[in-house]
N, C-alpha and C. Protein backbone atom coordinates (compact mmCIF):
# COMPACT_ATOMS: atom_id res chain seq x y z
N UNK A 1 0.84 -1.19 0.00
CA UNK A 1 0.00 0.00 0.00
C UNK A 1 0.88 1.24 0.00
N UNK A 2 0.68 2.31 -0.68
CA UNK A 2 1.31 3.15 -0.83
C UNK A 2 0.35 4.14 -0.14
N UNK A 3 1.41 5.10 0.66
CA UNK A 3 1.01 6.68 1.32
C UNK A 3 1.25 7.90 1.10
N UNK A 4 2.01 7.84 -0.11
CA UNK A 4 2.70 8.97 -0.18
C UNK A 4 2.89 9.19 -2.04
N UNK A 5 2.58 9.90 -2.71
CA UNK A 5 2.88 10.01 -4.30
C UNK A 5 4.14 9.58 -4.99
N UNK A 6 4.34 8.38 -5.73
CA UNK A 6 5.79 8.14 -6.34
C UNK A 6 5.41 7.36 -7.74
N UNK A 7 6.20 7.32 -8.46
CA UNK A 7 5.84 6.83 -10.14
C UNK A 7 5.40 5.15 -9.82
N UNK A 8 6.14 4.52 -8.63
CA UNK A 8 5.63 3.51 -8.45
C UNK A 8 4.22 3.30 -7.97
N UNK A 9 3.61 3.83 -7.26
CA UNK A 9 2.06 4.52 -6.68
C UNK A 9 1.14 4.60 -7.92
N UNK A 10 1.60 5.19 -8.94
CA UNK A 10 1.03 5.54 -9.81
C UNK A 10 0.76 4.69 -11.05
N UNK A 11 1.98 3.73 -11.57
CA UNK A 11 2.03 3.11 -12.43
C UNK A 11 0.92 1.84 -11.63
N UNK A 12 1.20 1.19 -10.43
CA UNK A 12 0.82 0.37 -9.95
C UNK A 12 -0.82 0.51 -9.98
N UNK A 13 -1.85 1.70 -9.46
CA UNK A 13 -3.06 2.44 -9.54
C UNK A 13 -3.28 2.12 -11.01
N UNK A 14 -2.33 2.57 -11.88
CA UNK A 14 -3.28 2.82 -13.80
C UNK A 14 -2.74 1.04 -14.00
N UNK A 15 -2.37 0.43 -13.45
CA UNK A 15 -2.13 -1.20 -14.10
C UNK A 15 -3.65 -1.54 -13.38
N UNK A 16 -3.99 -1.22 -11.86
CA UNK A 16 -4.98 -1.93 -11.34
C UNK A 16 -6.47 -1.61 -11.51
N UNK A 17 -6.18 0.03 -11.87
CA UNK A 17 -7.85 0.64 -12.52
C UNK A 17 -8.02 0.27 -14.15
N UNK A 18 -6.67 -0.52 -14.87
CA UNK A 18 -7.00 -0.80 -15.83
C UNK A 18 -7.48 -2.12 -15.97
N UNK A 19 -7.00 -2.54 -15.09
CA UNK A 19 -7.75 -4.68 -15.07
C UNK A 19 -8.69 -4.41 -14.85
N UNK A 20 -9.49 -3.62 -13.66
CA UNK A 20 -11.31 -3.35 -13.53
C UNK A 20 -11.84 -2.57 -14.12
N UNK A 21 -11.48 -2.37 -15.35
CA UNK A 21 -12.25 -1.19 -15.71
C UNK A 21 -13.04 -2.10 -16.61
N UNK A 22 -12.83 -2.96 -17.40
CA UNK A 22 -13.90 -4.18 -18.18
C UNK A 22 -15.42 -4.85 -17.25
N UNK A 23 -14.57 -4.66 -16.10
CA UNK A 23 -16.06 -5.18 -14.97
C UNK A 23 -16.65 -3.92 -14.24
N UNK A 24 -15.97 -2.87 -14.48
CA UNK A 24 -16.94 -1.64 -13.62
C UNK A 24 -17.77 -1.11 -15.06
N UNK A 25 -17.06 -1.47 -16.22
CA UNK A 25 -18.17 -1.02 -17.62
C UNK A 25 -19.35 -1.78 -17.31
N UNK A 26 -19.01 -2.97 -17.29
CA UNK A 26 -20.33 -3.99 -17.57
C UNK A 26 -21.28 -3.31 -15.96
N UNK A 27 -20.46 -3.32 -15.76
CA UNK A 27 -22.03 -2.71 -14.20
C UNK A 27 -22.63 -1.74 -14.79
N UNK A 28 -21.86 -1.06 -15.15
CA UNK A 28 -22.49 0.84 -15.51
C UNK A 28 -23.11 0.33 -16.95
N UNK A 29 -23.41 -0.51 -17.85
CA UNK A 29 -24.03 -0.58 -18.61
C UNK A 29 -25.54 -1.01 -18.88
N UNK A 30 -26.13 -1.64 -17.68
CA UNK A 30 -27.77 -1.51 -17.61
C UNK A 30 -28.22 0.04 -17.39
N UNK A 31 -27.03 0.87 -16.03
CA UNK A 31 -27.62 2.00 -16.10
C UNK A 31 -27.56 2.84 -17.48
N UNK A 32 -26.73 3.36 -18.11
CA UNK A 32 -26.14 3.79 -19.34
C UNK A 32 -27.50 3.98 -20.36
N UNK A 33 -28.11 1.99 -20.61
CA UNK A 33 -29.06 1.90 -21.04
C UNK A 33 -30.29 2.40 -20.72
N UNK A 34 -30.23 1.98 -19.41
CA UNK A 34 -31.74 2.90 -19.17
C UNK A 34 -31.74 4.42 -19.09
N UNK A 35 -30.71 5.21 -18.84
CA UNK A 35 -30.72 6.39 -19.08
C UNK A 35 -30.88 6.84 -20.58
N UNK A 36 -30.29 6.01 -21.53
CA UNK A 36 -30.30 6.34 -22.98
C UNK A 36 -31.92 5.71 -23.84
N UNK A 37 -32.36 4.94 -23.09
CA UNK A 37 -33.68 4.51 -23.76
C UNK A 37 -34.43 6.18 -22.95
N UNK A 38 -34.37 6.47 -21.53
CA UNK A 38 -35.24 7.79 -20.98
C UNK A 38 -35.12 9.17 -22.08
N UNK A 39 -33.52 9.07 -22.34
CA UNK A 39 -33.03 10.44 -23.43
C UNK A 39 -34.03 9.81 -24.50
N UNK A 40 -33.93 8.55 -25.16
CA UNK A 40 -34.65 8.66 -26.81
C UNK A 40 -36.47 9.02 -26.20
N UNK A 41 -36.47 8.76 -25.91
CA UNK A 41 -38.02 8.40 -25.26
C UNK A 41 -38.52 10.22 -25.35
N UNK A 42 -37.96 10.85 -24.36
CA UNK A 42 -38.02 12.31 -23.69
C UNK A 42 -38.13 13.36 -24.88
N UNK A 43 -36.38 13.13 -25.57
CA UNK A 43 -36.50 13.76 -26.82
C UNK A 43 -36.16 13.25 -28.01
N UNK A 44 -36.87 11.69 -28.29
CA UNK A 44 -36.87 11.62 -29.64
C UNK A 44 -35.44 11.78 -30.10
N UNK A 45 -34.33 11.73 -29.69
CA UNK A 45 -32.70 11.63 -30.34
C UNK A 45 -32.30 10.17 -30.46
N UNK A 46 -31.79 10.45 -32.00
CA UNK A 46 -31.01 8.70 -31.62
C UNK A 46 -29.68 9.10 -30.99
N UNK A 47 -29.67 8.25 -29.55
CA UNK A 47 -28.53 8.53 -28.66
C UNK A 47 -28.26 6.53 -28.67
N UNK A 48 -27.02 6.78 -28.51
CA UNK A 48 -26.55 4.87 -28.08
C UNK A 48 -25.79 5.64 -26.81
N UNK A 49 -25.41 4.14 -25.94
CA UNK A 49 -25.29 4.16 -24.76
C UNK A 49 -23.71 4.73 -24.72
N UNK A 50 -23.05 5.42 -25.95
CA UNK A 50 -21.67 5.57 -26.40
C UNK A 50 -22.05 6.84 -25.40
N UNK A 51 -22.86 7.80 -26.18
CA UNK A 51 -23.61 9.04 -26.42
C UNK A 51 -23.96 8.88 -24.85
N UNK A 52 -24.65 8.21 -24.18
CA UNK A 52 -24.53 8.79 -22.78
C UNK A 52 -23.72 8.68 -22.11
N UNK A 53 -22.85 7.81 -22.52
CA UNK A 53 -21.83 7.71 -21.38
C UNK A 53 -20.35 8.93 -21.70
N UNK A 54 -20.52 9.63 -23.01
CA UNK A 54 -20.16 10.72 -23.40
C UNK A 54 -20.45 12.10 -22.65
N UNK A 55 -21.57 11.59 -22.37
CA UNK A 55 -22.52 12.90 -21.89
C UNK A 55 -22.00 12.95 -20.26
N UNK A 56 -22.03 11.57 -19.88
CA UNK A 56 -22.06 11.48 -18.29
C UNK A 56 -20.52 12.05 -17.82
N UNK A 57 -19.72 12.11 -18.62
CA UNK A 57 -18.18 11.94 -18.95
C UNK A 57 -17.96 13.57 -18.91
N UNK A 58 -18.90 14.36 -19.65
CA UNK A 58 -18.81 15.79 -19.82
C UNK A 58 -19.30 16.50 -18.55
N UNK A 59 -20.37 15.90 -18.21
CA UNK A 59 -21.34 16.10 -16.73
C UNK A 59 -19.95 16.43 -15.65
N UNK A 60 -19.67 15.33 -15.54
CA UNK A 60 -18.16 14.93 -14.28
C UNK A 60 -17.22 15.92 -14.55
N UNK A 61 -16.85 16.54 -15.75
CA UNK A 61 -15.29 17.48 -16.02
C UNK A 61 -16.37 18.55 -15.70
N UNK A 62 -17.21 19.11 -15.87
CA UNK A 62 -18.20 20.45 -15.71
C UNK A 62 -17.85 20.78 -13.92
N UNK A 63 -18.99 19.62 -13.47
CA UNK A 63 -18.52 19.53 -12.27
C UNK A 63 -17.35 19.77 -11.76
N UNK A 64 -16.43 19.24 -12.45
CA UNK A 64 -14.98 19.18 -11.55
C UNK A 64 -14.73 21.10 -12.00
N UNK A 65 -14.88 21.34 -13.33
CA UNK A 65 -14.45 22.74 -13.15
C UNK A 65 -14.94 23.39 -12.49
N UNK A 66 -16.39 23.53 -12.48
CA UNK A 66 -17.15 24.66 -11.31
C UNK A 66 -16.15 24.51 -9.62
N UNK A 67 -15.87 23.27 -9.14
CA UNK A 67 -15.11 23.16 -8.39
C UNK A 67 -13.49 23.63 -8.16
N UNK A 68 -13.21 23.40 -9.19
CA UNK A 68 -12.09 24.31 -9.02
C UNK A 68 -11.83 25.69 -9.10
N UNK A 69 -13.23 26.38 -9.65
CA UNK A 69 -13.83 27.50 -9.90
C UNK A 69 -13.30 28.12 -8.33
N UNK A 70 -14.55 27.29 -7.72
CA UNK A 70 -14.58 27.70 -6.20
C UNK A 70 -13.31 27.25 -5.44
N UNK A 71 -12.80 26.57 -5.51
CA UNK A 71 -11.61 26.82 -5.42
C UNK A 71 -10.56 27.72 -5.33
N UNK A 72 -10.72 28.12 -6.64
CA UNK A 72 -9.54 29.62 -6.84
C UNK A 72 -10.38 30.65 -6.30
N UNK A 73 -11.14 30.73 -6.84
CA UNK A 73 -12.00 32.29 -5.36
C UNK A 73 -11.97 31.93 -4.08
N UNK A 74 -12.35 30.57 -3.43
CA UNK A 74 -11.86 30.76 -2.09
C UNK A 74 -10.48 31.01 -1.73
N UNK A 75 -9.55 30.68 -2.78
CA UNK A 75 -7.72 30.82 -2.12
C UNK A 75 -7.40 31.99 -2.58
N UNK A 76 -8.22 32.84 -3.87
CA UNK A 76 -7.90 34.48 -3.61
C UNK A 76 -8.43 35.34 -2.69
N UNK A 77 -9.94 34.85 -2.60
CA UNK A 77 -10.92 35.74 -1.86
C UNK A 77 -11.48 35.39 -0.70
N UNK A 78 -10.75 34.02 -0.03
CA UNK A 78 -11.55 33.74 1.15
C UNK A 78 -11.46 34.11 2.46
N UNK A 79 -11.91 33.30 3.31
CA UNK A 79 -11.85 33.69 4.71
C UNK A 79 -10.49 34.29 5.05
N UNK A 80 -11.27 35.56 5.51
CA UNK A 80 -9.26 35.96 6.54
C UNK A 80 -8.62 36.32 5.08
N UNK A 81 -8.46 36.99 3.75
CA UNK A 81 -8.04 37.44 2.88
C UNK A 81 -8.17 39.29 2.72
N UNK A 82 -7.82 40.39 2.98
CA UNK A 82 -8.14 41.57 2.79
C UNK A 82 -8.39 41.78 2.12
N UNK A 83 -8.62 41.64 0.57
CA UNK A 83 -9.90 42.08 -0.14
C UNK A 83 -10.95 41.98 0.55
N UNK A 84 -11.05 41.20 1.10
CA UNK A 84 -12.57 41.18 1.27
C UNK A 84 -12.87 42.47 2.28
N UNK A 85 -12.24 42.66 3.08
CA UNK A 85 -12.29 43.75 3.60
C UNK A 85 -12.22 45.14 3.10
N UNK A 86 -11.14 45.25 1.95
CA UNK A 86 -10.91 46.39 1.23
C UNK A 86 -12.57 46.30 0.85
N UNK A 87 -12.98 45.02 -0.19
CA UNK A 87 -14.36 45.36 -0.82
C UNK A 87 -15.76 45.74 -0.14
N UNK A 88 -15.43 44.82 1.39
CA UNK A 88 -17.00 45.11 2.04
C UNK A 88 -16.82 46.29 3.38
N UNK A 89 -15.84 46.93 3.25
CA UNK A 89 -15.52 48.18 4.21
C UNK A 89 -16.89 49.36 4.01
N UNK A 90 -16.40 49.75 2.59
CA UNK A 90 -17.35 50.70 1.58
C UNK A 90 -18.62 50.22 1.35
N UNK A 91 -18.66 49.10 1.49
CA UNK A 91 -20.23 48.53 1.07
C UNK A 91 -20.75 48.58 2.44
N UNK A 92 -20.25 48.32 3.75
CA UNK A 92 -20.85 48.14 5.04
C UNK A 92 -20.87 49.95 5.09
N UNK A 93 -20.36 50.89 4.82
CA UNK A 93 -20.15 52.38 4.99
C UNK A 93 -21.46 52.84 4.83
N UNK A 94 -21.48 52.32 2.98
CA UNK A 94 -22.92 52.50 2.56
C UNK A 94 -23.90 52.17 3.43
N UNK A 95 -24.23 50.70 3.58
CA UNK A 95 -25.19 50.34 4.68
C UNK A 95 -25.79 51.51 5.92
N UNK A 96 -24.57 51.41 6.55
CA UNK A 96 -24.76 52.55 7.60
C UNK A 96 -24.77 53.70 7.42
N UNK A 97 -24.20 54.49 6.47
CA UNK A 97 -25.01 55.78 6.03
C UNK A 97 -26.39 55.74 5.45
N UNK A 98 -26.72 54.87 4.96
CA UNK A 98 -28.05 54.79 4.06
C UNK A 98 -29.15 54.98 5.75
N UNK A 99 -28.74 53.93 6.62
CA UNK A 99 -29.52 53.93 7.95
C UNK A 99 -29.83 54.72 8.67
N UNK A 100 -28.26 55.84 9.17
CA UNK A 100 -28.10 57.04 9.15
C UNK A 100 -29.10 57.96 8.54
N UNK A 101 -29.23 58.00 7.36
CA UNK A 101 -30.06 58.72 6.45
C UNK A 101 -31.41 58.69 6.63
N UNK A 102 -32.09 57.61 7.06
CA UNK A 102 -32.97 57.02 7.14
C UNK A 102 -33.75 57.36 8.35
N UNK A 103 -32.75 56.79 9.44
CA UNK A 103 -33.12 57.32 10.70
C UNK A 103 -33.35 58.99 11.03
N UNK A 104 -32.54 60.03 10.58
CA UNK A 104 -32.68 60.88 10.76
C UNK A 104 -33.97 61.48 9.80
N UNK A 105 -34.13 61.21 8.72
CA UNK A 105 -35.89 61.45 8.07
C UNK A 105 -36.90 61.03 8.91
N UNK A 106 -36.47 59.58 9.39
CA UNK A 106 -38.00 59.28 10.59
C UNK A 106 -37.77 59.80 11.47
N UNK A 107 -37.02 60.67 11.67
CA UNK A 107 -37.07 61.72 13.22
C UNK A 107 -37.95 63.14 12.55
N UNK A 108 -37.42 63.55 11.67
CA UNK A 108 -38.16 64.66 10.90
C UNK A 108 -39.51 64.56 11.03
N UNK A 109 -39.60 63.54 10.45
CA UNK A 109 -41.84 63.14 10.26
C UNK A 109 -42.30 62.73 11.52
N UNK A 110 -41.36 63.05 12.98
CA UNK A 110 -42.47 63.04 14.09
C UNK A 110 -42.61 64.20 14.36
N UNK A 111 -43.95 64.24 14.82
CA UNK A 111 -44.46 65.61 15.39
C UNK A 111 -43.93 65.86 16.62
């Protein structure tokens, strides 16, 4: 068992996800099907189970980018980062002047 990242770790992982990958297809292929008979059905496309599992394939990298999306904004802009402060200083300013503003008109309109 390996703990730590090395070419041996790695080569050993793509030799062993490549022997199961013939028996994790055949599982994922009733679902595949029934998702691709729901697509022809829904909208009438000729899709084969190539075509969804294409699709499912695009689904997963989408995902993974939006994630890394959030990612890079949380490690530029996150918790405990001063932008955020530079940005919501002026915006909280606003807030409280607007209140300010506010409050002192509903003092005006009492008799």
């Amino acid at each position: 068992m390996c703990f730590f990242q090395n070419e041996h770790c790695i080569a050993f992982e793509f030799a062993f996800m490549g022997s199961q990958e013939p028996a994790v297809n055949k599982l994922k292929e009733p679902i595949l099907d029934e998702i691709t008979a729901a697509l022809v059905s829904r909208f009438e496309l000729n899709f084969t189970r190539q075509d969804t599992a294409s699709l499912w394939f695009l689904c997963k990298q989408v995902a993974l980018l939006e994630w890394t999306d959030d990612l890079e904004v949380f490690i530029l802009k996150g918790y405990g980062k001063s932008i955020n402060y530079r940005m919501g200083v002026p915006l909280l300013e606003d807030v409280v002047q607007s209140m300010e503003q506010a409050s002192k008109a509903q003092e005006g309109l009492k008799p």
